[in-house]
C-alpha atoms as a PDB file:
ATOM      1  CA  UNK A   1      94.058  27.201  99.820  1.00  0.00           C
ATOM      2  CA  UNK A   2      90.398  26.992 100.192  1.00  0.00           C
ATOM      3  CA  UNK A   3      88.455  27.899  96.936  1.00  0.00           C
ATOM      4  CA  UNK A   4      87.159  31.542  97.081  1.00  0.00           C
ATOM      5  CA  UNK A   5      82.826  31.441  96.333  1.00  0.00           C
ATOM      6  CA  UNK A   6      81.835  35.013  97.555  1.00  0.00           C
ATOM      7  CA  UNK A   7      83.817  38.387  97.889  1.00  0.00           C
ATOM      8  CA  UNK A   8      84.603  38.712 101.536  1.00  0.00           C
ATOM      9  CA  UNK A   9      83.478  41.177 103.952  1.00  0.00           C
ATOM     10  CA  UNK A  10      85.489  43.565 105.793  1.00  0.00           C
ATOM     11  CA  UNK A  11      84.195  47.207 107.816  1.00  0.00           C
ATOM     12  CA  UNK A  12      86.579  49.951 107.644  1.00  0.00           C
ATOM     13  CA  UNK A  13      85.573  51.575 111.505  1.00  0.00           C
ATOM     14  CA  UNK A  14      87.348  48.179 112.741  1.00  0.00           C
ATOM     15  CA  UNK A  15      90.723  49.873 111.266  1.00  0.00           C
ATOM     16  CA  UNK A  16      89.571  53.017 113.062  1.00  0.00           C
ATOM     17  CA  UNK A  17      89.263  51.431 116.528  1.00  0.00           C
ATOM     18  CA  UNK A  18      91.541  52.508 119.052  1.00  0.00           C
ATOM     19  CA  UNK A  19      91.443  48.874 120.176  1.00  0.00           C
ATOM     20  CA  UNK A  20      95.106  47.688 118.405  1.00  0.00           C
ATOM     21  CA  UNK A  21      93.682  43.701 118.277  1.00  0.00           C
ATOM     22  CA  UNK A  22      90.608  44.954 116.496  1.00  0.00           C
ATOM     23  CA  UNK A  23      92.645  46.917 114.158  1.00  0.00           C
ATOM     24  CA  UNK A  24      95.013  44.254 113.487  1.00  0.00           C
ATOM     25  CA  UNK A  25      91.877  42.196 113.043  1.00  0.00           C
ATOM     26  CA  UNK A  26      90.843  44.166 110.211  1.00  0.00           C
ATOM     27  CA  UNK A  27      94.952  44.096 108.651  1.00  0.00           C
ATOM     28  CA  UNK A  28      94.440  40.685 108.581  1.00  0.00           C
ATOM     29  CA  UNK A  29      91.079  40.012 107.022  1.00  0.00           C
ATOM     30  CA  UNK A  30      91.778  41.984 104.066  1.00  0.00           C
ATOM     31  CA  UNK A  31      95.210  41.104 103.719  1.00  0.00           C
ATOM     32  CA  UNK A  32      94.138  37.525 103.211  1.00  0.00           C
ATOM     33  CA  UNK A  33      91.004  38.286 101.379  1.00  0.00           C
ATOM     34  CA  UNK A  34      93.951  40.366  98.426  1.00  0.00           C
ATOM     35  CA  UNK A  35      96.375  37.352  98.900  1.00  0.00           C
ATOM     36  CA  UNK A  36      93.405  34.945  97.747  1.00  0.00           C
ATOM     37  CA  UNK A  37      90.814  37.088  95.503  1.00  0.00           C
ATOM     38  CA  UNK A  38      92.244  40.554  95.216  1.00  0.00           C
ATOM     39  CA  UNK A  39      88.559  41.721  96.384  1.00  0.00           C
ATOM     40  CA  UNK A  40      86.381  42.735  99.456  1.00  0.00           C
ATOM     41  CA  UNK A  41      83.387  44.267 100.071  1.00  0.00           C
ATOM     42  CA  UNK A  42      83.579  46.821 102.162  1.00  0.00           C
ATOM     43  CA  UNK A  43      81.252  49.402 105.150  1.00  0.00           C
ATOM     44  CA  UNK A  44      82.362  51.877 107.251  1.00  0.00           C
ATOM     45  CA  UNK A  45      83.447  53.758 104.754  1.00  0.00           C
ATOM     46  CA  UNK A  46      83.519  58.156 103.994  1.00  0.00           C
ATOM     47  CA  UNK A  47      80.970  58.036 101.863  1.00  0.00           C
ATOM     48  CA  UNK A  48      77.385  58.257 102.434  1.00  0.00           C
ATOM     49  CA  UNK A  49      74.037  56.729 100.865  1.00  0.00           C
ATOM     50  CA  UNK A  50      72.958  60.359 100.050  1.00  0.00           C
ATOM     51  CA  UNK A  51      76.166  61.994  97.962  1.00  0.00           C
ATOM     52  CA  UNK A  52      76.317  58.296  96.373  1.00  0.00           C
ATOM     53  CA  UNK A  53      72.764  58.544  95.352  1.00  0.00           C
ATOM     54  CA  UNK A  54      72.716  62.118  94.171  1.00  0.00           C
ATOM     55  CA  UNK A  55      75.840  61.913  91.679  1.00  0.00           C
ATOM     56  CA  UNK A  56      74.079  58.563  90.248  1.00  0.00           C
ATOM     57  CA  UNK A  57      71.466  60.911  89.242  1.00  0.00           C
ATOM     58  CA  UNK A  58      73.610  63.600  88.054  1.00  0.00           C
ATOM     59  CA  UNK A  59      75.499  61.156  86.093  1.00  0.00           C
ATOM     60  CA  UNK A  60      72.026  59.500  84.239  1.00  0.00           C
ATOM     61  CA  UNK A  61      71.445  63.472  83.704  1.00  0.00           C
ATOM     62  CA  UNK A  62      74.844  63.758  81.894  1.00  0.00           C
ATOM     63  CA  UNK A  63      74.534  60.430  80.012  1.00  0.00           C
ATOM     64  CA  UNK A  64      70.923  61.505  78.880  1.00  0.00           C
ATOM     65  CA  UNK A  65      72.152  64.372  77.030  1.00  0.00           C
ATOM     66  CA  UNK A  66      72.236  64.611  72.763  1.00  0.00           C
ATOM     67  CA  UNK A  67      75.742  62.838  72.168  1.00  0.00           C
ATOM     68  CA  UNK A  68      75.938  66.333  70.048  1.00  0.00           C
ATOM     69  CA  UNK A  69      76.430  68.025  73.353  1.00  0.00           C
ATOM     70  CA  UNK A  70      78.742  65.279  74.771  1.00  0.00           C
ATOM     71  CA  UNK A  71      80.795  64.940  72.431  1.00  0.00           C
ATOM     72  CA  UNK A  72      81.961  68.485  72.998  1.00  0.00           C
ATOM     73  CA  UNK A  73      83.594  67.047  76.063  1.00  0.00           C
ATOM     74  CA  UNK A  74      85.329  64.292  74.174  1.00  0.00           C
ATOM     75  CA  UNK A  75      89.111  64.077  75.859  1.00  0.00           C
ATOM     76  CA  UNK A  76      90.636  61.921  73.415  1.00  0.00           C
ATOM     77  CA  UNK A  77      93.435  64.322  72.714  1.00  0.00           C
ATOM     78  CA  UNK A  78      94.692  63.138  76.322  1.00  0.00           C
ATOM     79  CA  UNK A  79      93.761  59.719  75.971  1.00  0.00           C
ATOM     80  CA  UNK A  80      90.732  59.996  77.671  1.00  0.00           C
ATOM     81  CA  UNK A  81      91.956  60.726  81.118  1.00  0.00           C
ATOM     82  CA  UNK A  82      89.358  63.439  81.414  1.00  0.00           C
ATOM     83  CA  UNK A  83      86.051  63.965  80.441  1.00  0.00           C
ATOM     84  CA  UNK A  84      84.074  62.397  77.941  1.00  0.00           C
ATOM     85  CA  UNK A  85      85.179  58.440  75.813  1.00  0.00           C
ATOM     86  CA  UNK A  86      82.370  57.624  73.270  1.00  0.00           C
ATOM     87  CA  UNK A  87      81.074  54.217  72.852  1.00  0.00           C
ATOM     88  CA  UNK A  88      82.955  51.286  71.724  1.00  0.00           C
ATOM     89  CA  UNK A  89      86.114  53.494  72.165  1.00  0.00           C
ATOM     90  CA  UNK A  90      87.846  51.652  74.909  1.00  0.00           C
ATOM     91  CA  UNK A  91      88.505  47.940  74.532  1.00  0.00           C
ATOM     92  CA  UNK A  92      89.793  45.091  77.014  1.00  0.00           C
ATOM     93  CA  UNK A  93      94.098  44.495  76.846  1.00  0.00           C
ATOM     94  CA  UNK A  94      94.539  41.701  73.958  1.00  0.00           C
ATOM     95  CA  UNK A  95      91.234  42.649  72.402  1.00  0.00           C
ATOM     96  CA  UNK A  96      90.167  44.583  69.127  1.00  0.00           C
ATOM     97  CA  UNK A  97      86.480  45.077  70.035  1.00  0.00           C
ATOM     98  CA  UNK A  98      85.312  47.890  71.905  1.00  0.00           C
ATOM     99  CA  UNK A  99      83.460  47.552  74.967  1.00  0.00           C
ATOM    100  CA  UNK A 100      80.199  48.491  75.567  1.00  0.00           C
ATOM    101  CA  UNK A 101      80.087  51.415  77.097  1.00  0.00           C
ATOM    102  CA  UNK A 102      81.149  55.221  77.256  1.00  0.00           C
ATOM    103  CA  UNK A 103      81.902  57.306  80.067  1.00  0.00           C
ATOM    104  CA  UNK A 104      83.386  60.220  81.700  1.00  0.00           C
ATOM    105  CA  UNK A 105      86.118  61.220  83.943  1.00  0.00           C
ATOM    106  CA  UNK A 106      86.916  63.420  86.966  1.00  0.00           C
ATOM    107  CA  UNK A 107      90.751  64.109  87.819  1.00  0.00           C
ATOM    108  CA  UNK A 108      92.447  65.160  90.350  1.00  0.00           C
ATOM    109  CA  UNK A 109      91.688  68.938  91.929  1.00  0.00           C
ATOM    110  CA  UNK A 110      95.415  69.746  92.379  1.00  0.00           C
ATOM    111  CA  UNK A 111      95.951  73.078  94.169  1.00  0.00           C
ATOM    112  CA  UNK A 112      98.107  75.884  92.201  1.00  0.00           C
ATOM    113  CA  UNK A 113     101.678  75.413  93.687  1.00  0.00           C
ATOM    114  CA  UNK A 114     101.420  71.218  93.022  1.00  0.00           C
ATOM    115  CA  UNK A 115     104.669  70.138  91.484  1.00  0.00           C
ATOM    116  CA  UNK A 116     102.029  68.031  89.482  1.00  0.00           C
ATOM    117  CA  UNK A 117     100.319  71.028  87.673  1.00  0.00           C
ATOM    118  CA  UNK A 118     100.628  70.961  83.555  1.00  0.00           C
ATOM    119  CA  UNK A 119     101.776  66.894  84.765  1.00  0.00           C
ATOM    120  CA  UNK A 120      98.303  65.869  84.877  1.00  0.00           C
ATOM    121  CA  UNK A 121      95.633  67.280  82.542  1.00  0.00           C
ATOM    122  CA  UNK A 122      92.972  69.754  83.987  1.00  0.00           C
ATOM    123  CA  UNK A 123      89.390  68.419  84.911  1.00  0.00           C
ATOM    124  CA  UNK A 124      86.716  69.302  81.992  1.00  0.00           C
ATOM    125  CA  UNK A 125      83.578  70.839  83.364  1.00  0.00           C
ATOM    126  CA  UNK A 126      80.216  70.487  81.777  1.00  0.00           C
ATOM    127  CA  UNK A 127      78.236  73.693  81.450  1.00  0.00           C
ATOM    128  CA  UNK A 128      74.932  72.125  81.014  1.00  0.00           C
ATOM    129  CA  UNK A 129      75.147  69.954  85.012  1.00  0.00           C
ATOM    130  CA  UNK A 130      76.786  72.491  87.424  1.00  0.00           C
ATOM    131  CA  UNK A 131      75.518  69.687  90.231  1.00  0.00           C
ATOM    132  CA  UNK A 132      77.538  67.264  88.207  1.00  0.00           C
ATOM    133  CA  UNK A 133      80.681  68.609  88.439  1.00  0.00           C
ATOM    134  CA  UNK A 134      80.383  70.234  91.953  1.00  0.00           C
ATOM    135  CA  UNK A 135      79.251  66.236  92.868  1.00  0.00           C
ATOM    136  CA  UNK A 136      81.765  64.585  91.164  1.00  0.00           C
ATOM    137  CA  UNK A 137      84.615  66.119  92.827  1.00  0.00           C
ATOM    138  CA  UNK A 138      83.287  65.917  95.968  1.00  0.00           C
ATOM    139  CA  UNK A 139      82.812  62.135  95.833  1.00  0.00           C
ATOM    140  CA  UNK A 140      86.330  62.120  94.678  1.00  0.00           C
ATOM    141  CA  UNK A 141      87.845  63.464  97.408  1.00  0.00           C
ATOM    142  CA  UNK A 142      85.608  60.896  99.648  1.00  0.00           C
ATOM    143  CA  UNK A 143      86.814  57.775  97.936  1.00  0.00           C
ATOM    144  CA  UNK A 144      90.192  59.047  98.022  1.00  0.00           C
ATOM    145  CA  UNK A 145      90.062  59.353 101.807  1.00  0.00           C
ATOM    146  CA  UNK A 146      88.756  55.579 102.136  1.00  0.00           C
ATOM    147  CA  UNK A 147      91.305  54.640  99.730  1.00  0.00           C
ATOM    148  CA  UNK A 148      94.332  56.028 101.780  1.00  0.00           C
ATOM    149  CA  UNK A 149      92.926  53.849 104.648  1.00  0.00           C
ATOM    150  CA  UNK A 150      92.435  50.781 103.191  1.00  0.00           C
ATOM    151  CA  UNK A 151      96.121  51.175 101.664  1.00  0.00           C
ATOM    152  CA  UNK A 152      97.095  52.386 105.589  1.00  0.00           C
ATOM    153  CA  UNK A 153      96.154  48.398 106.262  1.00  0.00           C
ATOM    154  CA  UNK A 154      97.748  46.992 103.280  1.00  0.00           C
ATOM    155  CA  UNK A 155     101.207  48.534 104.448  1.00  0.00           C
ATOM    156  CA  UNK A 156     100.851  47.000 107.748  1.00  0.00           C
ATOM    157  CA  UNK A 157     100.059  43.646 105.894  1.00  0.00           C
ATOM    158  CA  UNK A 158     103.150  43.472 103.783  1.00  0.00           C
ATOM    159  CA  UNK A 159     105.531  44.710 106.641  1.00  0.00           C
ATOM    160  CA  UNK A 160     105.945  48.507 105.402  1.00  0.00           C
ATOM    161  CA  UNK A 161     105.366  51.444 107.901  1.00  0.00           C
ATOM    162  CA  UNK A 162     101.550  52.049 107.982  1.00  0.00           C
ATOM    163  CA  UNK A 163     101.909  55.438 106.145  1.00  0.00           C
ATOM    164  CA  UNK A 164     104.398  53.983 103.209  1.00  0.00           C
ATOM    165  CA  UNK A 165     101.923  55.009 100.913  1.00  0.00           C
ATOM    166  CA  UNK A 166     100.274  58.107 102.286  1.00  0.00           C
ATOM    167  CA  UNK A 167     103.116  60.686  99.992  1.00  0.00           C
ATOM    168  CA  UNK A 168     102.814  58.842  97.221  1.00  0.00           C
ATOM    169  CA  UNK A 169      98.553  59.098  96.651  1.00  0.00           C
ATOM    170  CA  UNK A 170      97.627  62.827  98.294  1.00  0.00           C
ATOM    171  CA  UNK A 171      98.359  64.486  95.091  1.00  0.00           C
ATOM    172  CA  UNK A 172      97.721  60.870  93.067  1.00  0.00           C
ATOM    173  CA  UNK A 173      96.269  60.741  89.507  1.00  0.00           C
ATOM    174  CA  UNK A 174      93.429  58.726  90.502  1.00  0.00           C
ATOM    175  CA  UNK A 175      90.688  59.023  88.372  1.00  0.00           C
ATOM    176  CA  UNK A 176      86.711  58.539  89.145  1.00  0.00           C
ATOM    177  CA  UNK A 177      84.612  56.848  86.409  1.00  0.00           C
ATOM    178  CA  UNK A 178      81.573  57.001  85.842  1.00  0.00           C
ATOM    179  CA  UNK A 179      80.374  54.295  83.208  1.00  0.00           C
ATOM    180  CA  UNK A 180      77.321  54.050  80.730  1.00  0.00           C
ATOM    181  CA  UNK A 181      76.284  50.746  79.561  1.00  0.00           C
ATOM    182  CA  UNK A 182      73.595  51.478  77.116  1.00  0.00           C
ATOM    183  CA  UNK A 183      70.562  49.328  76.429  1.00  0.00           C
ATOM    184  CA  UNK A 184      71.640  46.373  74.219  1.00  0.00           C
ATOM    185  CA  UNK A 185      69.267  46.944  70.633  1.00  0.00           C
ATOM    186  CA  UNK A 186      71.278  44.306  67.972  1.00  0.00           C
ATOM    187  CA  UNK A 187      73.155  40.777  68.765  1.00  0.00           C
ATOM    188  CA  UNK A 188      76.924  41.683  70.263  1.00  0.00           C
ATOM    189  CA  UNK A 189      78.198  39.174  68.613  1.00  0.00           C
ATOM    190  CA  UNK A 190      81.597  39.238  71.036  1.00  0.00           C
ATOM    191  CA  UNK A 191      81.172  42.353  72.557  1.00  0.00           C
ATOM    192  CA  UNK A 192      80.417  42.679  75.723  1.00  0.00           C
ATOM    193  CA  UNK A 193      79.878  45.363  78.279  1.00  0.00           C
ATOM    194  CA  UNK A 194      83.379  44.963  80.047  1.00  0.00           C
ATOM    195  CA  UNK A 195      85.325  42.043  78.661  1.00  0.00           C
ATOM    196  CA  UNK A 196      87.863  40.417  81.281  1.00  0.00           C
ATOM    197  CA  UNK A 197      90.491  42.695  82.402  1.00  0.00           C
ATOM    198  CA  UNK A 198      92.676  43.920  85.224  1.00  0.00           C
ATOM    199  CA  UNK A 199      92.905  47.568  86.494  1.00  0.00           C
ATOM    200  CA  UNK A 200      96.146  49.251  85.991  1.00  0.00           C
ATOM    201  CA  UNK A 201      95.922  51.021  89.450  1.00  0.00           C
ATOM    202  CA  UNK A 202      96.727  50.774  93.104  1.00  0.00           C
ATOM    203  CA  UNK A 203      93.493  49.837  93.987  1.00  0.00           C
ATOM    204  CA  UNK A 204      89.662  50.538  92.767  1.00  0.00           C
ATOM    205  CA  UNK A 205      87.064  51.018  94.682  1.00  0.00           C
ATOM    206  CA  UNK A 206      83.307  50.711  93.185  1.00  0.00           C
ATOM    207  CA  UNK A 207      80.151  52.085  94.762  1.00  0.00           C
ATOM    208  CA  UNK A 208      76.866  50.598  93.971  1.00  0.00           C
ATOM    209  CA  UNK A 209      77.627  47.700  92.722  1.00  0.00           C
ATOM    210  CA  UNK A 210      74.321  46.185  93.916  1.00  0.00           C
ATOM    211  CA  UNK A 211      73.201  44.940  90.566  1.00  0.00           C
ATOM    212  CA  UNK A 212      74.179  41.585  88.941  1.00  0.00           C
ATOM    213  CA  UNK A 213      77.213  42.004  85.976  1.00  0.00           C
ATOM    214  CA  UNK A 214      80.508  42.689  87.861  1.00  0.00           C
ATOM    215  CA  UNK A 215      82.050  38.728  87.426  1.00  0.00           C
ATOM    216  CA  UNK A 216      85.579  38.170  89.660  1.00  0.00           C
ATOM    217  CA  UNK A 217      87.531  35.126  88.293  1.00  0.00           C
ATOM    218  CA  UNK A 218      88.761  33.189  91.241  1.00  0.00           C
ATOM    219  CA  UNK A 219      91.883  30.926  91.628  1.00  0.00           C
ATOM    220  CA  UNK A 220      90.223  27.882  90.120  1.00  0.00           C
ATOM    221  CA  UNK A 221      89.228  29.767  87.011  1.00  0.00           C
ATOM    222  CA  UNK A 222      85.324  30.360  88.184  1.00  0.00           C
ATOM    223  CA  UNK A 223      83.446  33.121  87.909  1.00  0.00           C
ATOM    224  CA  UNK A 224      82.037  34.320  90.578  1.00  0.00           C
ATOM    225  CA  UNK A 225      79.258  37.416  90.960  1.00  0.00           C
ATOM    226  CA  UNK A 226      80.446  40.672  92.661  1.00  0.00           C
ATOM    227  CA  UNK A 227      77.500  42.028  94.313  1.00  0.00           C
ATOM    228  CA  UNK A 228      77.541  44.896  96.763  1.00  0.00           C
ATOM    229  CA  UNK A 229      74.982  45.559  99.991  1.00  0.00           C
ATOM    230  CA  UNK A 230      73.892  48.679 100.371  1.00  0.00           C
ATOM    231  CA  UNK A 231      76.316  51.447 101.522  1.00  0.00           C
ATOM    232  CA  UNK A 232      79.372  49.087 100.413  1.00  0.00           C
ATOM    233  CA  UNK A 233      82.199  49.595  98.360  1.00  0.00           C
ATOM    234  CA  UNK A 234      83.689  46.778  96.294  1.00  0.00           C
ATOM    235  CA  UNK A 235      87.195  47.415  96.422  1.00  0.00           C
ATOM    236  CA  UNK A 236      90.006  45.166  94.523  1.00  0.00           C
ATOM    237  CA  UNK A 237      93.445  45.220  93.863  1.00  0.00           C
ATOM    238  CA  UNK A 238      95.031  46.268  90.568  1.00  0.00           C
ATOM    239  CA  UNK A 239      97.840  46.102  88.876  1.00  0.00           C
ATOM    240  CA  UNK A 240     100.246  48.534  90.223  1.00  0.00           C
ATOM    241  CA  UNK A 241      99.812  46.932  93.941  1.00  0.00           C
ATOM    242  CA  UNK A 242     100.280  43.862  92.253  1.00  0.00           C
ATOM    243  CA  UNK A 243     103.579  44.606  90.628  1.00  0.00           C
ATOM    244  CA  UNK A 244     104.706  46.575  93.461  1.00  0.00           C
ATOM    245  CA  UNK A 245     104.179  43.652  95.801  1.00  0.00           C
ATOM    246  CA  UNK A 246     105.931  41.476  93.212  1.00  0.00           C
ATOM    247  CA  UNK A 247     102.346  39.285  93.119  1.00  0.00           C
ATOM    248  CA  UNK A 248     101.849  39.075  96.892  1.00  0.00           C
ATOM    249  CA  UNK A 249      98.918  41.154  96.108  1.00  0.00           C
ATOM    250  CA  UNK A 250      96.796  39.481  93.578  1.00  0.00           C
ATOM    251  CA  UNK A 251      94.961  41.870  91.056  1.00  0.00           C
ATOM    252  CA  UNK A 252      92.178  39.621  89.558  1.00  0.00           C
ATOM    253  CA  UNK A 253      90.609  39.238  86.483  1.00  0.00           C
ATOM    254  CA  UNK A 254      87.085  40.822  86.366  1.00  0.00           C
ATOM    255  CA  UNK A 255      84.517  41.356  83.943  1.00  0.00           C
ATOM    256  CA  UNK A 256      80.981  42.836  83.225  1.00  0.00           C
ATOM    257  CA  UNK A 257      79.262  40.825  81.232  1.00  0.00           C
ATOM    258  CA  UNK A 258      75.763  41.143  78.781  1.00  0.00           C
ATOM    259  CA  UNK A 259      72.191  40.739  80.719  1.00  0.00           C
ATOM    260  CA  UNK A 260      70.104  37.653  79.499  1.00  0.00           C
ATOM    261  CA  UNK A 261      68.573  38.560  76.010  1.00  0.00           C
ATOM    262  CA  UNK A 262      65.300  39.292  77.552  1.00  0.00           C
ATOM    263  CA  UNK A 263      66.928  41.637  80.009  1.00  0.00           C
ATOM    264  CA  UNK A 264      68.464  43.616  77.235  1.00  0.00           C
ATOM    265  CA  UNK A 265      66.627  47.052  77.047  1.00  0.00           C
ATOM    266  CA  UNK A 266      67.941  47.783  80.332  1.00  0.00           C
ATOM    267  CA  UNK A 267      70.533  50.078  80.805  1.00  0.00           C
ATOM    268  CA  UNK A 268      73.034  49.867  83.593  1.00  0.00           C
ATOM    269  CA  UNK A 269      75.269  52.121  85.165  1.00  0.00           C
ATOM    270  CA  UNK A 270      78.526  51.895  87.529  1.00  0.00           C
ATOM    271  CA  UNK A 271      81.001  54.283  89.233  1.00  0.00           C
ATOM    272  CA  UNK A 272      84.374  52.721  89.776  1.00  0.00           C
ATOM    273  CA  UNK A 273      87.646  55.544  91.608  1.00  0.00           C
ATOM    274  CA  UNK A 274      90.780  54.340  89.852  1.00  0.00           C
ATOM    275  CA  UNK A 275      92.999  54.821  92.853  1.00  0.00           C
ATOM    276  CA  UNK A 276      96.443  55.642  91.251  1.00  0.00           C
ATOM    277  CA  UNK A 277      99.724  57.198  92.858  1.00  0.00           C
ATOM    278  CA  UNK A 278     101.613  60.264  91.564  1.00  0.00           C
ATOM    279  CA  UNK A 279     103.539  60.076  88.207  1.00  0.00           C
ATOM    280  CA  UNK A 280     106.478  59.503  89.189  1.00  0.00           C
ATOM    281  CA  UNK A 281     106.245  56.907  92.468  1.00  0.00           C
ATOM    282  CA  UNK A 282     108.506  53.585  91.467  1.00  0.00           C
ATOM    283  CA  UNK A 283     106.321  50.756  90.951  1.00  0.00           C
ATOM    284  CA  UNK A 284     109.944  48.271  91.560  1.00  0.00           C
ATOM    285  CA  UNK A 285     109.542  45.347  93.302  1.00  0.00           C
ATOM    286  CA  UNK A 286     109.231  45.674  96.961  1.00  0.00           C
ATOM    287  CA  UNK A 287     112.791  43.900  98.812  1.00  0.00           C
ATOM    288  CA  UNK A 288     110.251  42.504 101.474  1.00  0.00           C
ATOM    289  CA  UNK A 289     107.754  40.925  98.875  1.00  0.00           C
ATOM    290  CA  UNK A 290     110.924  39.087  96.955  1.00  0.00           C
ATOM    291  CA  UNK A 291     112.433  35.276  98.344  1.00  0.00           C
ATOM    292  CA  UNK A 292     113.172  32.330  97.451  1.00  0.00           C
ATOM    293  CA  UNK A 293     110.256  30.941  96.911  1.00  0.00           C
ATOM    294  CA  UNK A 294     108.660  34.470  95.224  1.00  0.00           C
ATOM    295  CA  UNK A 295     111.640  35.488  92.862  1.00  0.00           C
ATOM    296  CA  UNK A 296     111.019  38.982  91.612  1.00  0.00           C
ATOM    297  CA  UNK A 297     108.629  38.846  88.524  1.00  0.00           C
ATOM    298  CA  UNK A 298     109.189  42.510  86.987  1.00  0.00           C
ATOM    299  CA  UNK A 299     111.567  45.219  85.900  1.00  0.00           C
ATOM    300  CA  UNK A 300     111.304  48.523  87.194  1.00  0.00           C
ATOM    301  CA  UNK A 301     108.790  51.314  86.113  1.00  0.00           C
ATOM    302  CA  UNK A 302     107.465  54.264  87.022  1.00  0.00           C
ATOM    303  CA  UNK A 303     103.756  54.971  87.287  1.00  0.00           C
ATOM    304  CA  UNK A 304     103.170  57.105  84.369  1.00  0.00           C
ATOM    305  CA  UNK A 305     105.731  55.356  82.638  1.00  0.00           C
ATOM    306  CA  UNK A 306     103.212  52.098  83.019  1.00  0.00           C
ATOM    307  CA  UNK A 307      99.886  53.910  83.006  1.00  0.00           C
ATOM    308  CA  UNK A 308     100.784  55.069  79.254  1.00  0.00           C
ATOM    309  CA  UNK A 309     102.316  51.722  78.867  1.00  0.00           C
ATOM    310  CA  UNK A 310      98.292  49.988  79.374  1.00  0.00           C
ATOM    311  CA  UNK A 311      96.590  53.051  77.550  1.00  0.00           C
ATOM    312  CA  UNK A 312      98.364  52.360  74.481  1.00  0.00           C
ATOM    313  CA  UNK A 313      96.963  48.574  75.173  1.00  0.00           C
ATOM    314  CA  UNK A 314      93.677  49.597  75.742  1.00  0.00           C
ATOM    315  CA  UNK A 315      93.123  51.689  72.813  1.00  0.00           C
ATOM    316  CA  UNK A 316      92.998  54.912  74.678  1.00  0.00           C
ATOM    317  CA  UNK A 317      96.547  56.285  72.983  1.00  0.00           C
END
């Protein structure tokens, strides 16, 4: 296998062509482009410059704010899943020391007859940025769309029916992040602002990532940057796909790391969707992912069963 030096590039209107070689085109970039580096970078997508631009500036409003007012939209009572994580609170799995960051979260907007209400806990609004909220959900709902596509492709890559996993993310408890990394003011020591990791989700998919930070490990061990055009989205797999496709999908190691010393006082900001499946899909091993040659590699659990399961190892429960 050819060593991996740049996250490849993949447009998402090439799966929308009527034109079935163009579309299978497009199953088979990113298929190989998970089986090698578990990301792409990827156009064509539902959501535009504008929205994307706006919420940024909603969420450096929201961030700006006394961490008096913020704190009253602290969610640790359900381990952070919504609204507002201090700083330092969250930590890499295998790690004691806290990353550095804080951030908030939207949920999903589940209507009143989901099976999934009192399941998933209710969005937190904040009084103080009506613009925030009302933007926040609505790039949710955008990202989700995208998402359902790209895992529309990702079926037809590992032999499933292309809509395999349509039921199991319309009322999914996906989660949209958006992340403060503070100016640095003393020495980290061994802190940094995202040590290396995997996501626990289906898939993430992170818009503006046009600054330098976001690190993907590739096969050979090397860190490579992640860097975005405009109007991408750098999408990876994580660690539910993974396990579901017993490892045929790779979910990589990642990291953000610290800006040079003299880069320090800047602050830096990043808005990753956590694309995750309802509560109670089975993450088991997928018959057509298991052979000879790729023996099955994990028991069976359920998606809330392991999404507790890694924010218990994360510090988050």
């Amino acid at each position: 296998m050819d060593k991996v030096t740049s996250i490849p590039k993949v447009d998402l209107s090439d799966f929308l062509s009527e034109d079935p070689k163009i579309k299978q085109q497009f199953v088979d970039q990113i298929g190989k482009a998970y089986k090698e580096i578990g990301f792409v970078a990827l156009k064509g997508h539902f959501l535009g410059a504008e929205l994307s631009e706006a919420l940024y500036k909603q969420v450096r409003n929201f961030f700006a704010l006394s961490n008096e007012v913020k704190m009253k939209y602290e969610g640790s009572a359900i381990g952070g899943q919504r609204g507002f994580t201090s700083f330092g609170k969250e930590h890499a799995k295998g790690r004691t020391e806290g990353d550095l960051k804080e951030f908030w979260h939207f949920g999903q907007q589940l209507k009143e007859d989901s099976k999934y209400k009192g399941v998933y806990p209710v969005n937190i609004e904040v009084e103080e940025l009506p613009e925030f909220n009302r933007l926040g959900v609505e790039a949710y709902q955008l990202l989700e769309k995208t998402g359902s596509y790209v895992l529309r492709a990702l079926a037809l890559f590992i032999g499933l029916d292309e809509f395999y996993f349509d039921p199991f993310v319309s009322e999914g408890n996906s989660i949209l992040r958006a992340i403060y990394y503070p100016a640095i003011k003393d020495h980290p020591k061994s802190a940094v602002r995202a040590a290396e990791h995997t996501d626990i989700n289906l898939i993430t998919l992170l818009m503006g990532a046009q600054g330098k930070g976001l690190q993907v490990q590739n096969k050979q061990g090397e860190w490579i940057e992640a860097v975005a055009e405009d109007n991408e989205l750098i999408i990876n797999v994580g660690d539910m796909l993974s396990r579901h496709t017993n490892n045929k999908l790779v979910s990589t190691v990642h990291r953000v790391v610290n800006p040079p010393k003299e880069e320090w006082h800047t602050e830096r900001f990043s808005i990753p969707f956590f694309m995750h499946p309802v509560s109670d899909m089975k993450l088991n091993c997928l018959e057509n992912c298991i052979d000879p040659k790729n023996l099955i590699q994990y028991d069976d659990i359920t998606a809330g069963e392991f999404l507790v399961q890694r924010l218990k190892e994360i510090g988050l429960i």
